[in-house]
C-alpha atoms as a PDB file:
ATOM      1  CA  UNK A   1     123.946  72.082  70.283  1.00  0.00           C
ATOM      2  CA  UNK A   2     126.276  69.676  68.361  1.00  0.00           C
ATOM      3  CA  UNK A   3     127.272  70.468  65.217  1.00  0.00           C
ATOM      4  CA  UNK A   4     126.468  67.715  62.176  1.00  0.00           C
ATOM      5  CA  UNK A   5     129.490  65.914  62.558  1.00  0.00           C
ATOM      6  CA  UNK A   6     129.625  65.358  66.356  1.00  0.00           C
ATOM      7  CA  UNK A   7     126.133  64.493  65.259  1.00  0.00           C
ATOM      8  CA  UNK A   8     127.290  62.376  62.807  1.00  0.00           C
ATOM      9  CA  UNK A   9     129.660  60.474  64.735  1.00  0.00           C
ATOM     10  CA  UNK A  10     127.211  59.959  67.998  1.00  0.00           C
ATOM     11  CA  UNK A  11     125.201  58.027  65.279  1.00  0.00           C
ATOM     12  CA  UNK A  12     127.512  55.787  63.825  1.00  0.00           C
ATOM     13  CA  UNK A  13     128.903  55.188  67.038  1.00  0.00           C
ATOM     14  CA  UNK A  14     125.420  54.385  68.031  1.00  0.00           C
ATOM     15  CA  UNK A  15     124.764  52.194  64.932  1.00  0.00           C
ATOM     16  CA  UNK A  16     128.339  50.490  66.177  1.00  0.00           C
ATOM     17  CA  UNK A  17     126.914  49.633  69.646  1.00  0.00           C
ATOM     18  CA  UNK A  18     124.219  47.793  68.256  1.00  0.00           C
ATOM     19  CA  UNK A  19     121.948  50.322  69.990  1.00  0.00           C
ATOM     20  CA  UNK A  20     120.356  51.832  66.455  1.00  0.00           C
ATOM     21  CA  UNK A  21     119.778  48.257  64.791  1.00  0.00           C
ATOM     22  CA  UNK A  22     116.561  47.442  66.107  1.00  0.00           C
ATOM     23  CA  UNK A  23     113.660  48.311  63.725  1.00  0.00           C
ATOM     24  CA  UNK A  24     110.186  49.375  64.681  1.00  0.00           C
ATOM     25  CA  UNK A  25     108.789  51.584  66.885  1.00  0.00           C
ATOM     26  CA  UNK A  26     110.314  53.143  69.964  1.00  0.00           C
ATOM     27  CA  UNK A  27     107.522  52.326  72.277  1.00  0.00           C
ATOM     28  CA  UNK A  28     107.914  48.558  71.055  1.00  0.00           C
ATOM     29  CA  UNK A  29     111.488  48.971  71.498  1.00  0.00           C
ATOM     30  CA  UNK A  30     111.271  50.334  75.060  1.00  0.00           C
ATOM     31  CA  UNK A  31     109.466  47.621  75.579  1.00  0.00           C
ATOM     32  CA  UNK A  32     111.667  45.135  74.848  1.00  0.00           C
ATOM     33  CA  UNK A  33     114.381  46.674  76.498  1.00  0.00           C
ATOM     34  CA  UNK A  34     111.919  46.520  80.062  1.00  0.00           C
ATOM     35  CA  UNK A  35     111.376  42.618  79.310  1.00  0.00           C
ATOM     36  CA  UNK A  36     115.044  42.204  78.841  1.00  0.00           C
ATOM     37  CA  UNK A  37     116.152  43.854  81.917  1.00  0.00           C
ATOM     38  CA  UNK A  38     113.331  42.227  84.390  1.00  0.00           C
ATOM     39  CA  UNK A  39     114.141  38.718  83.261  1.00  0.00           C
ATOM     40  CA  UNK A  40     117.830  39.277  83.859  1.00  0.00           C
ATOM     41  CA  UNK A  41     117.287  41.122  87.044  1.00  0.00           C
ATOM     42  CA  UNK A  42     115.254  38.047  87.892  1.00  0.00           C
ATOM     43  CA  UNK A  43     117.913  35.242  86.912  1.00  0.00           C
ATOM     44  CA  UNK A  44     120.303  37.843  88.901  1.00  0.00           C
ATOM     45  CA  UNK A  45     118.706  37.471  92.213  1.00  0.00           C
ATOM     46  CA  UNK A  46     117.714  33.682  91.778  1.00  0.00           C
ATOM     47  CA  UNK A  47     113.719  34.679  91.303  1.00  0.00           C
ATOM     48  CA  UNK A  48     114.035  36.710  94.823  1.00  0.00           C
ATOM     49  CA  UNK A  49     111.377  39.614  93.850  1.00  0.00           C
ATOM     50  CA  UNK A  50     112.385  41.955  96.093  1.00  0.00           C
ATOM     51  CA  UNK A  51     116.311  41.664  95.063  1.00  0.00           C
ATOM     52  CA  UNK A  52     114.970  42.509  91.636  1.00  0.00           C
ATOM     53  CA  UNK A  53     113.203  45.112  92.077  1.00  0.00           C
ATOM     54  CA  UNK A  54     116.153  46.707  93.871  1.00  0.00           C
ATOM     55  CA  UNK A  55     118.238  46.255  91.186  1.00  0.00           C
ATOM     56  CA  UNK A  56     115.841  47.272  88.912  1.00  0.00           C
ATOM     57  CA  UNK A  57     114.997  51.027  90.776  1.00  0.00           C
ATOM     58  CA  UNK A  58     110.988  50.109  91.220  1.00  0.00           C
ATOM     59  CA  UNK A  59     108.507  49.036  93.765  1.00  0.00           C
ATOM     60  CA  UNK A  60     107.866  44.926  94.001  1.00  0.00           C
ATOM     61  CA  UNK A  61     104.139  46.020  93.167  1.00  0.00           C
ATOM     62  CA  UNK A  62     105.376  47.101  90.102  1.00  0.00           C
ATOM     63  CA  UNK A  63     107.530  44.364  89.413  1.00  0.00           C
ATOM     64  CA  UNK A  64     104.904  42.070  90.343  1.00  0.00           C
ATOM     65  CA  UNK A  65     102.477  43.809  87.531  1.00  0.00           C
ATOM     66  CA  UNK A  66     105.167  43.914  84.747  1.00  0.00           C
ATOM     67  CA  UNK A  67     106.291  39.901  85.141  1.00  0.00           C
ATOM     68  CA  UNK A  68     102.325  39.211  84.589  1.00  0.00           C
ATOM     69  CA  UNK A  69     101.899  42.120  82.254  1.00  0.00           C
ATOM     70  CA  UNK A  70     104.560  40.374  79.684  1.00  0.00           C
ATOM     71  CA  UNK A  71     103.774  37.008  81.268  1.00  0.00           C
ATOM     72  CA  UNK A  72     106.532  35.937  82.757  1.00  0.00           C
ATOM     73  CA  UNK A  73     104.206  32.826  84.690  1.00  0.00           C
ATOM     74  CA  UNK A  74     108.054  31.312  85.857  1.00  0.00           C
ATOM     75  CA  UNK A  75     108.479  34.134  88.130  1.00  0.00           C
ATOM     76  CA  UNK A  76     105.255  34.390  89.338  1.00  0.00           C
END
């Protein structure tokens, strides 16, 4: 287990990174994150479904049901 300053520093380092200056919830967060990775896994491989979800690590069925989940119609 760290001790508070090794804690303390992971944080700030964090909060450096940009990775601690979103606000809300993590589930919203994670969220986010997911929508921000499929569309630039889709720009990546030119709207090619099954490049993305290679690069991505999931099954095109999945990618298929996030892109309408957070409705990305332009990839559909």
């Amino acid at each position: 287990m760290d001790d508070p300053e090794a804690i303390k520093k992971k944080i700030f380092h964090a909060m450096g990174c940009g990775i601690l200056s979103r606000k809300g919830k993590l589930p919203d967060a994670i969220h986010e994150l997911e929508k921000q990775m499929i569309e630039e896994a889709m720009v990546r491989s030119g709207g090619n479904q099954r490049m993305a979800s290679e690069i991505l690590g999931i099954t095109e069925r999945m990618l298929g049901y996030r892109l309408k989940h957070y409705g990305f119609k332009s990839f559909i």
